[in-house]
N, C-alpha and C. Protein backbone atom coordinates (compact mmCIF):
# COMPACT_ATOMS: atom_id res chain seq x y z
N UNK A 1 2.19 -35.76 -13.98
CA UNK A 1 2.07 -34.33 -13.76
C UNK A 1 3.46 -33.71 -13.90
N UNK A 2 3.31 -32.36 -14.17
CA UNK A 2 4.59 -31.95 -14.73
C UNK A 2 5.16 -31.24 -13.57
N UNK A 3 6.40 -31.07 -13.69
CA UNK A 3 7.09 -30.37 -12.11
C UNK A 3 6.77 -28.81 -12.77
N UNK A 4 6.40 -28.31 -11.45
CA UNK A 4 5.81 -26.95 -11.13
C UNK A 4 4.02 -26.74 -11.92
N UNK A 5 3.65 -27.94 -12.30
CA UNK A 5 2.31 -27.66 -12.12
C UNK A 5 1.78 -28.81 -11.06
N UNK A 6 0.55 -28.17 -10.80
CA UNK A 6 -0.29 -28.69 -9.35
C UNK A 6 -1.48 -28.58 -9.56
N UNK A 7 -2.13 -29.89 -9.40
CA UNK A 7 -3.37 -29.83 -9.13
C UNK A 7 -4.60 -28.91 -9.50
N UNK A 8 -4.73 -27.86 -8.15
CA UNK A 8 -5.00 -26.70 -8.12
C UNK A 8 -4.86 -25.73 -8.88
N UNK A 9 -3.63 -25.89 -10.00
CA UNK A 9 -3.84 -24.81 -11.08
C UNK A 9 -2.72 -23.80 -10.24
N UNK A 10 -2.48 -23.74 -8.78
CA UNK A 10 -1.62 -22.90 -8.17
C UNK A 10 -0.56 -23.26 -7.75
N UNK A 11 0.41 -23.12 -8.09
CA UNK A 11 1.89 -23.31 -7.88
C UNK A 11 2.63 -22.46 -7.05
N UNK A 12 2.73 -21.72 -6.39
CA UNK A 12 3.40 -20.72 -5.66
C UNK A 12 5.12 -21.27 -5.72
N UNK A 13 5.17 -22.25 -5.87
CA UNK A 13 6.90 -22.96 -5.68
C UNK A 13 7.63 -22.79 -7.14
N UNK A 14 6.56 -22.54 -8.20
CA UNK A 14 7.37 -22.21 -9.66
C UNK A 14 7.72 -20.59 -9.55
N UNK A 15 7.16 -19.58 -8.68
CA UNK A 15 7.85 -18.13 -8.23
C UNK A 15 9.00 -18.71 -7.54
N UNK A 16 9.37 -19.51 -6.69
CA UNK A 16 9.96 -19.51 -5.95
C UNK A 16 11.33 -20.57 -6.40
N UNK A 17 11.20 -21.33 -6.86
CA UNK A 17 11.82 -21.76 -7.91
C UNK A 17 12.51 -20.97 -9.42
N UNK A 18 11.75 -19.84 -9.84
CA UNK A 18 12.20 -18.69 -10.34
C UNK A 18 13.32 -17.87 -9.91
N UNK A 19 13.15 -17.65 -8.43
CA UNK A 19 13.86 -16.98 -7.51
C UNK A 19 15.07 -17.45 -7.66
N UNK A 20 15.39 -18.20 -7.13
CA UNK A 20 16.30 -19.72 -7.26
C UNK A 20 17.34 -19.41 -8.35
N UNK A 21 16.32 -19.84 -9.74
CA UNK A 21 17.46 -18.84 -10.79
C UNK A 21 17.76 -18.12 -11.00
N UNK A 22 17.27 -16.74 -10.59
CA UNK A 22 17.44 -15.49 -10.33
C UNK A 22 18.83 -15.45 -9.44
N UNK A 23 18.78 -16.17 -8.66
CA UNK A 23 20.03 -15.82 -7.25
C UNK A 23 20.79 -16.65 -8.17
N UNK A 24 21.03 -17.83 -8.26
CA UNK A 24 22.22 -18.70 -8.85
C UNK A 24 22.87 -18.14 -9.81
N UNK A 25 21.63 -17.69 -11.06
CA UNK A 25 22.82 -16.67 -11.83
C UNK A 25 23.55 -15.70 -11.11
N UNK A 26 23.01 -15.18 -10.74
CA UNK A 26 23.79 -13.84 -9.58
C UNK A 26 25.18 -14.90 -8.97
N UNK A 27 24.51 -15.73 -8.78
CA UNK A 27 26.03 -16.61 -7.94
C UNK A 27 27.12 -16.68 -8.85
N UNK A 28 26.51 -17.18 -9.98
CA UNK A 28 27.56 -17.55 -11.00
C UNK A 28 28.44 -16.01 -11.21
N UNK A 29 27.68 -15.08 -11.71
CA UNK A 29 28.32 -13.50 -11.88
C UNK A 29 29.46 -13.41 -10.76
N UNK A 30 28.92 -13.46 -9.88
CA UNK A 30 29.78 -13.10 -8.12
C UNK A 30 30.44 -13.82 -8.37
N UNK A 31 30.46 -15.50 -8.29
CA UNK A 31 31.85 -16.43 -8.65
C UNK A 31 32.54 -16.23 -9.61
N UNK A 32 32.34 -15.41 -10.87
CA UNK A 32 33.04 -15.04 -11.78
C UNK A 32 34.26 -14.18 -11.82
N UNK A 33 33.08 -13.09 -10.51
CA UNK A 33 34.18 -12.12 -10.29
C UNK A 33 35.40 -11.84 -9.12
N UNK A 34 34.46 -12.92 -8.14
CA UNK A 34 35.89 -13.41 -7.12
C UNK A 34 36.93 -14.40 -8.30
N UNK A 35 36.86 -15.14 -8.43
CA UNK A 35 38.41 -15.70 -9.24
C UNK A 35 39.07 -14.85 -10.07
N UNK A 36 38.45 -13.71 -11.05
CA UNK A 36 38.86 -12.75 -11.89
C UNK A 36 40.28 -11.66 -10.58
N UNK A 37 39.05 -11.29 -9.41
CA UNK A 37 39.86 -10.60 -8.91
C UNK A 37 40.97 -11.33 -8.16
N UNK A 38 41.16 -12.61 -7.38
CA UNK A 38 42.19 -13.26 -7.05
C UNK A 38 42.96 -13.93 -8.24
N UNK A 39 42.38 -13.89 -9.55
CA UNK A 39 43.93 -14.41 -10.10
C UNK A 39 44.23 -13.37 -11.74
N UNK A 40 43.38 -12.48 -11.22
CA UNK A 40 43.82 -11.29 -12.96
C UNK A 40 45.25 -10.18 -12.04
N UNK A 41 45.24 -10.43 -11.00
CA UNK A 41 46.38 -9.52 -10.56
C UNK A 41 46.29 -7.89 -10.78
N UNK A 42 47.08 -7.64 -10.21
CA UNK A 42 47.20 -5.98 -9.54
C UNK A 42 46.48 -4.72 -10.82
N UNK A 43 47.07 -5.46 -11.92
CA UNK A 43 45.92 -4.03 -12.69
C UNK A 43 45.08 -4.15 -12.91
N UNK A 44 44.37 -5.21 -12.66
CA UNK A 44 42.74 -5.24 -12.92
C UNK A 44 42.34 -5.33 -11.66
N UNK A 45 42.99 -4.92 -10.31
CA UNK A 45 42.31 -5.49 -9.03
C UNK A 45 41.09 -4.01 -8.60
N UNK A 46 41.10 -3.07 -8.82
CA UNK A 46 39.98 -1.81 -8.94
C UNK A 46 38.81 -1.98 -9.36
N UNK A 47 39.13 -2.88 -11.09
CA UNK A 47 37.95 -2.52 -11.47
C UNK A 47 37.38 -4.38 -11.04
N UNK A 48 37.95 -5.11 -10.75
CA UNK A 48 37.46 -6.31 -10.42
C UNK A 48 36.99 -6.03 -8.90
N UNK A 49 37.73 -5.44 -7.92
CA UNK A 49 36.60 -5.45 -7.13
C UNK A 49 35.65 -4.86 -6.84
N UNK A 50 35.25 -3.62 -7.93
CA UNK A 50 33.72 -2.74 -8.29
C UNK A 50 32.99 -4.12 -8.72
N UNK A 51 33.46 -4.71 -9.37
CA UNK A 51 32.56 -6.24 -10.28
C UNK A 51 32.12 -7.03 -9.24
N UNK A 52 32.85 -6.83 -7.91
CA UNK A 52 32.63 -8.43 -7.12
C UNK A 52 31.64 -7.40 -5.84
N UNK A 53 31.76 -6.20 -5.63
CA UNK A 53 31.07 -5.43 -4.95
C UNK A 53 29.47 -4.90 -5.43
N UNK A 54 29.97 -4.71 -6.85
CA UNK A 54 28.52 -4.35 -7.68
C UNK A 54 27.33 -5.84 -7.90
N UNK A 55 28.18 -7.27 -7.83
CA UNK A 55 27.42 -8.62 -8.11
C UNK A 55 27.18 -8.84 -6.91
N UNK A 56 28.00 -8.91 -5.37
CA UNK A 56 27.46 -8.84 -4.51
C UNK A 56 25.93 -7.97 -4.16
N UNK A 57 26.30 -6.86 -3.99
CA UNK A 57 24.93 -6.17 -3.89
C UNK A 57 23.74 -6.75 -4.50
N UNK A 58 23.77 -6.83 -6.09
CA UNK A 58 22.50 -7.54 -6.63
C UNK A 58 22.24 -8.78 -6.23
N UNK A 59 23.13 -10.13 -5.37
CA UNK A 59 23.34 -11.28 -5.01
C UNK A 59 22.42 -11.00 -3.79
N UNK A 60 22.66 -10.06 -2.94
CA UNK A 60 22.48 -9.76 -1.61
C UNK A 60 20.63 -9.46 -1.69
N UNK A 61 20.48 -8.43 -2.63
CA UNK A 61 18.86 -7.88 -2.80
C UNK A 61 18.18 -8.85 -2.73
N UNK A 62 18.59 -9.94 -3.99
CA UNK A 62 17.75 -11.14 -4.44
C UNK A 62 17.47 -12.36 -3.45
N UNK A 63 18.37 -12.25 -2.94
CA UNK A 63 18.75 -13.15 -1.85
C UNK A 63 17.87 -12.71 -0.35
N UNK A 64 17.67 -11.38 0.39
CA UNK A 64 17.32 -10.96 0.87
C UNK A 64 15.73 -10.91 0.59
N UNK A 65 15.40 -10.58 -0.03
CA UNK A 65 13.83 -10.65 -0.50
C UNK A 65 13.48 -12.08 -0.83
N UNK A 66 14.15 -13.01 -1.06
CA UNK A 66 13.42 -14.08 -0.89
C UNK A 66 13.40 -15.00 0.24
N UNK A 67 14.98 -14.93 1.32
CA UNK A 67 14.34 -15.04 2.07
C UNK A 67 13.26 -14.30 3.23
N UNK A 68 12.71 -13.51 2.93
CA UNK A 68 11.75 -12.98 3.31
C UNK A 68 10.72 -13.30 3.39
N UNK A 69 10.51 -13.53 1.80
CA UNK A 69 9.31 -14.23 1.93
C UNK A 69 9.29 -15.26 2.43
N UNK A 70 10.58 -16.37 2.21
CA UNK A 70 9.96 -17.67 3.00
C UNK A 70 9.40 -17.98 4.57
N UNK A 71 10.64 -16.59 5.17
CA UNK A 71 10.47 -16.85 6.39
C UNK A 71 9.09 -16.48 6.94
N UNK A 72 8.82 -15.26 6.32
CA UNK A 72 7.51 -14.54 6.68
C UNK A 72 6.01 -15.26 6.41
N UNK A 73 5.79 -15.70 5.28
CA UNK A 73 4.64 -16.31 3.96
C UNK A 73 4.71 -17.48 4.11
N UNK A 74 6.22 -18.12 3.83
CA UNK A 74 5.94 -19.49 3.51
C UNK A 74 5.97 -20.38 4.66
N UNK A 75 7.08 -20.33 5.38
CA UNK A 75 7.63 -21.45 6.10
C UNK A 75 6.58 -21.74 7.34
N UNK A 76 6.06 -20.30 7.90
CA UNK A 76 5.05 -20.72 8.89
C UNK A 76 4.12 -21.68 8.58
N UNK A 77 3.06 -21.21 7.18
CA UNK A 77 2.28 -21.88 6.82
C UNK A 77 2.31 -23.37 6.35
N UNK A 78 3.62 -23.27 6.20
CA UNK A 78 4.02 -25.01 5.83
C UNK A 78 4.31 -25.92 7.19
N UNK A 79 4.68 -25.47 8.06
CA UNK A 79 4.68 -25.90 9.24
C UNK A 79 3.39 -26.50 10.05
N UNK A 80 2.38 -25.28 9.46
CA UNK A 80 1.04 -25.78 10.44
C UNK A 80 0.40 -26.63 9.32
N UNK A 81 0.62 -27.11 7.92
CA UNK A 81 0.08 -28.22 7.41
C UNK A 81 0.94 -29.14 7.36
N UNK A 82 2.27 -28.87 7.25
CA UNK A 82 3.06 -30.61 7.03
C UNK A 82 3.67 -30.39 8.12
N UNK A 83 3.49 -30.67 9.86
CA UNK A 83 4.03 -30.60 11.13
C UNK A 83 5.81 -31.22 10.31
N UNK A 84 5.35 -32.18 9.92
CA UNK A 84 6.66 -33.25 10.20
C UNK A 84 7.79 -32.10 9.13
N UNK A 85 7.62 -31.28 8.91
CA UNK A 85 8.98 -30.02 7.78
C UNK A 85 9.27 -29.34 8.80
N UNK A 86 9.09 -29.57 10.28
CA UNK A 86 9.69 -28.41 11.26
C UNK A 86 10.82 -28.55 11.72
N UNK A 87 11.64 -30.00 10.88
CA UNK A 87 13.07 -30.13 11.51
C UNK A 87 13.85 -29.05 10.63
N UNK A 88 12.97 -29.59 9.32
CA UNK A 88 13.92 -29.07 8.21
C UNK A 88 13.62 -27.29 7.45
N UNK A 89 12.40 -27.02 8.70
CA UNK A 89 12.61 -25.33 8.31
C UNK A 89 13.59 -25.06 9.47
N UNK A 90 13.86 -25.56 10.92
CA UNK A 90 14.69 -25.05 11.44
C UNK A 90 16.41 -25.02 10.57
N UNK A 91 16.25 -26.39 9.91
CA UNK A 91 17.82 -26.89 9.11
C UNK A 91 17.86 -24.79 8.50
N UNK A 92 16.28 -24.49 7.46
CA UNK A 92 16.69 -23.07 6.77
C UNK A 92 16.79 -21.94 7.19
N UNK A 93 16.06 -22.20 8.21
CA UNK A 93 16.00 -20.61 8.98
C UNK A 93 17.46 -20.41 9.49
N UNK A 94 18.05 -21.27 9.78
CA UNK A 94 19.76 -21.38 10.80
C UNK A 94 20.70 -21.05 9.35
N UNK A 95 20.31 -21.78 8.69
CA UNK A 95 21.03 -20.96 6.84
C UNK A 95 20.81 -19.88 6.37
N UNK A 96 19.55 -19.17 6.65
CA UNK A 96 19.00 -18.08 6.35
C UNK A 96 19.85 -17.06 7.26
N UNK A 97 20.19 -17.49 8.52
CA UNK A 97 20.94 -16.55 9.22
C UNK A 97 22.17 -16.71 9.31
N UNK A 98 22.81 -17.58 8.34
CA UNK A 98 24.29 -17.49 7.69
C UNK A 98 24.26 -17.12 6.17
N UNK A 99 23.32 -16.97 5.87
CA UNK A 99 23.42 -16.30 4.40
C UNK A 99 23.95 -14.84 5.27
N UNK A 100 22.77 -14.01 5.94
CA UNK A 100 23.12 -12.75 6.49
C UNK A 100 24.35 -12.48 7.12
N UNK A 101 24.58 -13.35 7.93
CA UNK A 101 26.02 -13.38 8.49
C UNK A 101 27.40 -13.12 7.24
N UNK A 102 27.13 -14.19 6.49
CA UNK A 102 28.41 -14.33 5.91
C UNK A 102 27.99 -12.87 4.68
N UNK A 103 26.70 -12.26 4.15
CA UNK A 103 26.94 -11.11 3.24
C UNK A 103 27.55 -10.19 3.61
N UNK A 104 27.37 -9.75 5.52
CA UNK A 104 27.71 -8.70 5.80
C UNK A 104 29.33 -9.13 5.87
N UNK A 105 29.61 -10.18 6.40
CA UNK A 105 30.90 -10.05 6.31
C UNK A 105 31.69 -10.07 5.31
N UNK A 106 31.21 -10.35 4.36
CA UNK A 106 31.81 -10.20 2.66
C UNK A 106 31.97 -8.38 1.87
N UNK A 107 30.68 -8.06 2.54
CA UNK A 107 30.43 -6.31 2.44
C UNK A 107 31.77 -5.78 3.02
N UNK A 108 32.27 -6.40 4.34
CA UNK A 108 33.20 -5.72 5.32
C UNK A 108 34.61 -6.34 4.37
N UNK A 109 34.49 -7.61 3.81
CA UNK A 109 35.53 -8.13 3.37
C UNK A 109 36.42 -7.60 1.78
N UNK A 110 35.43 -6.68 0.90
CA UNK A 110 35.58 -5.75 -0.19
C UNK A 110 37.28 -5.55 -0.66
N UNK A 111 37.49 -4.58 0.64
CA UNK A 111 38.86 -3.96 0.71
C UNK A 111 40.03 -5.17 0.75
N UNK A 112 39.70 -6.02 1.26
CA UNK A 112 40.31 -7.19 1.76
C UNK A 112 41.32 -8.29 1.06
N UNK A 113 42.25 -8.78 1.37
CA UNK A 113 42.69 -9.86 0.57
C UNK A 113 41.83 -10.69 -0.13
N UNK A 114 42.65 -10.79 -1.71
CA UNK A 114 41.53 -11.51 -2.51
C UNK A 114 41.51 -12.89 -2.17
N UNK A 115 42.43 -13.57 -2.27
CA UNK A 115 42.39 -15.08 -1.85
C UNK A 115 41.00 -15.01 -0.91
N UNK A 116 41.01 -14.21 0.28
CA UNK A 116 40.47 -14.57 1.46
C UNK A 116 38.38 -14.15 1.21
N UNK A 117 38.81 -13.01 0.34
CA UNK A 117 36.96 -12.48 -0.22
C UNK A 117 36.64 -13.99 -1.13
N UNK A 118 37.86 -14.39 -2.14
CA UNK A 118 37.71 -15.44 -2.73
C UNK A 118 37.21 -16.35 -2.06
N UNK A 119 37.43 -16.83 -1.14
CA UNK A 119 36.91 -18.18 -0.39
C UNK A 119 35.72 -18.03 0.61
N UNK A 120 35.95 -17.00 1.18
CA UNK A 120 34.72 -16.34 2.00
C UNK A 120 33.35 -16.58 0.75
N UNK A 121 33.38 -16.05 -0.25
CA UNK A 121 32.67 -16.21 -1.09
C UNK A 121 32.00 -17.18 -1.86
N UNK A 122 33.28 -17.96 -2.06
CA UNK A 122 32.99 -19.34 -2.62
C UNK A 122 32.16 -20.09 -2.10
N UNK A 123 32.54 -19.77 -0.54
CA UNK A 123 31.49 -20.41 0.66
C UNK A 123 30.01 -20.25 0.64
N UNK A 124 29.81 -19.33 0.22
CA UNK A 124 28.77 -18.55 0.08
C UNK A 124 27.60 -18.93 -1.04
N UNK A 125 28.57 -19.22 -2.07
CA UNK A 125 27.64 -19.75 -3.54
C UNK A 125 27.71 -21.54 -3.29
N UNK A 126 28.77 -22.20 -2.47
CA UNK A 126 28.07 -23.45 -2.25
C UNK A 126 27.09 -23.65 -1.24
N UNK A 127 26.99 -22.93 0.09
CA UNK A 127 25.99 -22.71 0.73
C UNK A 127 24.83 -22.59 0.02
N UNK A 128 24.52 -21.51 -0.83
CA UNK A 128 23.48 -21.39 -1.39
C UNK A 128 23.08 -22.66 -2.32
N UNK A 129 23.94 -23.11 -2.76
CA UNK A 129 23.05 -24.44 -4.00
C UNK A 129 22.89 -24.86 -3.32
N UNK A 130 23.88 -25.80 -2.19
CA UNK A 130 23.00 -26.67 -1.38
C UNK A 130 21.61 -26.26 -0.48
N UNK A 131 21.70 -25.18 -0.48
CA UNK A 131 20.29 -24.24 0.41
C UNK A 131 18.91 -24.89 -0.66
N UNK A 132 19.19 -24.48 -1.81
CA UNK A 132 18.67 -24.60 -2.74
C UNK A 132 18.42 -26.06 -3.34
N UNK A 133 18.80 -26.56 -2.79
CA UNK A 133 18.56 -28.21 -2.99
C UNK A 133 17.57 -29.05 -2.19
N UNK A 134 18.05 -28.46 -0.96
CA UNK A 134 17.27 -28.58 0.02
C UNK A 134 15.89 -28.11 -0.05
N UNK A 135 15.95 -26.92 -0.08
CA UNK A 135 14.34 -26.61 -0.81
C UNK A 135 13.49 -26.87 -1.67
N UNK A 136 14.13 -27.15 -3.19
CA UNK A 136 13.35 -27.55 -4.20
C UNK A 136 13.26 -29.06 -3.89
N UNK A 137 13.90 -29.93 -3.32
CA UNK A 137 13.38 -31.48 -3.44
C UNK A 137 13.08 -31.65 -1.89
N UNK A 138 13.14 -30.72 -1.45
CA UNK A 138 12.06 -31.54 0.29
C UNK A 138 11.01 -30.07 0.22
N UNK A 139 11.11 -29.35 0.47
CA UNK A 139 9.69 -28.68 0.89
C UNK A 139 9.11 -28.41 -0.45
N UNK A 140 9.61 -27.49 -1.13
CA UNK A 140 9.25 -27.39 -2.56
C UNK A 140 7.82 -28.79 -3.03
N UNK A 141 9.00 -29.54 -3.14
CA UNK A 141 8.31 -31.24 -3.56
C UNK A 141 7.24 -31.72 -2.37
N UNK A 142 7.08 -31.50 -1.33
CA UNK A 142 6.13 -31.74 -0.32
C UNK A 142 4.71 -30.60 -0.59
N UNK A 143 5.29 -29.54 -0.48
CA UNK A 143 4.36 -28.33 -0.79
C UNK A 143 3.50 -28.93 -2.40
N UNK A 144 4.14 -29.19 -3.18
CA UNK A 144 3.87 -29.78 -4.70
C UNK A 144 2.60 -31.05 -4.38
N UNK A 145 3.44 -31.91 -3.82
CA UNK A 145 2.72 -33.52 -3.91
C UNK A 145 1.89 -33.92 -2.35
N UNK A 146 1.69 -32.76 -1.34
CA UNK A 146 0.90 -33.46 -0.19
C UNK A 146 0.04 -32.41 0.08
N UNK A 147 0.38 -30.43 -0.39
CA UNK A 147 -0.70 -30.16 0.25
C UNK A 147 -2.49 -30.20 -1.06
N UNK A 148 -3.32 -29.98 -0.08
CA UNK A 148 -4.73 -30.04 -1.07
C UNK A 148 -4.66 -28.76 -1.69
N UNK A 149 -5.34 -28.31 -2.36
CA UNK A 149 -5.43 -27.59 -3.26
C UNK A 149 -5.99 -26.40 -2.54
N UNK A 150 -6.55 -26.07 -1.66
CA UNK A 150 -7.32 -25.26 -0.88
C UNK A 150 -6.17 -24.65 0.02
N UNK A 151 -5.10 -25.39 0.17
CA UNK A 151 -4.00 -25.05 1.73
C UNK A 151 -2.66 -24.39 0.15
N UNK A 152 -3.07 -24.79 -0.65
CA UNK A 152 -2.10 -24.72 -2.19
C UNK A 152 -2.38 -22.92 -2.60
N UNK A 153 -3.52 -22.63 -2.56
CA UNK A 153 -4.24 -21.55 -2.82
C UNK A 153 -4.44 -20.42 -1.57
N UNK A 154 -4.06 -21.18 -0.40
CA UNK A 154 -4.00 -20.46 0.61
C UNK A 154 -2.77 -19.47 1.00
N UNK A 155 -1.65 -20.65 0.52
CA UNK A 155 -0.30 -20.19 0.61
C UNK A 155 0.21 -18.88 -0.50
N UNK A 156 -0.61 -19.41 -1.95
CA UNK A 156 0.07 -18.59 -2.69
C UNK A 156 -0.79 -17.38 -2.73
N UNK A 157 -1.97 -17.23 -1.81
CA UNK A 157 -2.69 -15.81 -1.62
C UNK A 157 -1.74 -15.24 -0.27
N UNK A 158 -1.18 -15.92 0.52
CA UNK A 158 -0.63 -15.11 1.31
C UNK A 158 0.85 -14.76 0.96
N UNK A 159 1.42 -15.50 -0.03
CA UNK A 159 2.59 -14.61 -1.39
C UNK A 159 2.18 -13.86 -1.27
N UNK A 160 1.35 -13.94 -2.17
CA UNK A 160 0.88 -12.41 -2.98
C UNK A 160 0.68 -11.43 -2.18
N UNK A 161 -0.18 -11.33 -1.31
CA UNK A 161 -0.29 -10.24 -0.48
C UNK A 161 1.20 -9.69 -0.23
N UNK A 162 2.16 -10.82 0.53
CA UNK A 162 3.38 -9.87 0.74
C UNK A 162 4.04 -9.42 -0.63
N UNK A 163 4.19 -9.34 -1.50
CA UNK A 163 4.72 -8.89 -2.36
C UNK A 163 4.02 -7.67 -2.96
C-alpha cells in the first residue's frame, strides 16, 4: 500500500501531511531571510527585516491553523482509539505551546538584534521539523496502519466539518 493511501479510500493525514509542506516551505523562506538579515549588513537590514516579518506572518497563519486543527479534530479523537498515543500527544500539545510562545516572541523580537531574531528563529524551524517528524512517522503512521476504516472516516468527517 502506498503512503497516504488507506484502506478506506480516506486519508485525512495526506491534508495534513500537505500542511507540513506548506509550513516547511514557509520555514525555508523565514530561514532564508533570518541569515540574509544577520549577514547582508546595514543596507539591506530594512528591507530584510520586512522579508523576515512578512515570512514570519505567513509561517505563523499556516502554522496556527494547523495546529488547530490537530488540537481541536484530531488529537482528541486519536486518543480515544489508540489510548496508548496519549504520551505522545501530550510530547505535541507542550510543542504546540512553544510554537506559540516562541512566534510571539519572535513578533516582539522584529526590531531586535539580528544575530539574536537569527537564532531565536533558527530554533523555531528546527523545532518544527522535528515536530514534524514526530507526527508523520508515529501518529500520522498509526492513524494510517491501525485505525479501521469506519474510525478513518470518522476522523476525516470531523476535519471537514472544522474547516
Amino acid at each position: 500500500m502506498e503512503a497516504g493511501k488507506c484502506r478506506s479510500g480516506v486519508c485525512v493525514c495526506q491534508s495534513l501531511k500537505d500542511d507540513h509542506k506548506t509550513i516547511l516551505r514557509e520555514a525555508d523562506v523565514f530561514y532564508e531571510a533570518l541569515n540574509k538579515l544577520r549577514y547582508e549588513g546595514r543596507a539591506q537590514r530594512a528591507a530584510n527585516r520586512r522579508a523576515v516579518g512578512k515570512s514570519l506572518s505567513v509561517l505563523k497563519k499556516h502554522l496556527l491553523d494547523h495546529i488547530t486543527v490537530e488540537e481541536k479534530k484530531i488529537f482528541p479523537l486519536l486518543v480515544s482509539f489508540l489510548p496508548r498515543l496519549e504520551a505522545v500527544m501530550y510530547l505535541l500539545y507542550s510543542e504546540h505551546e512553544e510554537f506559540r510562545e516562541n512566534l510571539r516572541s519572535l513578533e516582539k523580537s522584529i526590531g531586535g538584534l539580528p544575530w539574536a531574531l537569527q537564532s531565536q528563529g533558527m530554533y523555531l524551524v528546527c523545532l518544527l521539523r522535528s515536530h514534524f517528524q514526530i507526527e508523520t512517522q508515529g501518529v500520522y503512521a498509526a492513524v494510517h496502519d491501525e485505525l479501521r476504516p469506519d474510525e478513518k472516516r470518522r476522523l476525516s468527517k470531523n476535519v471537514a466539518a472544522f474547516g
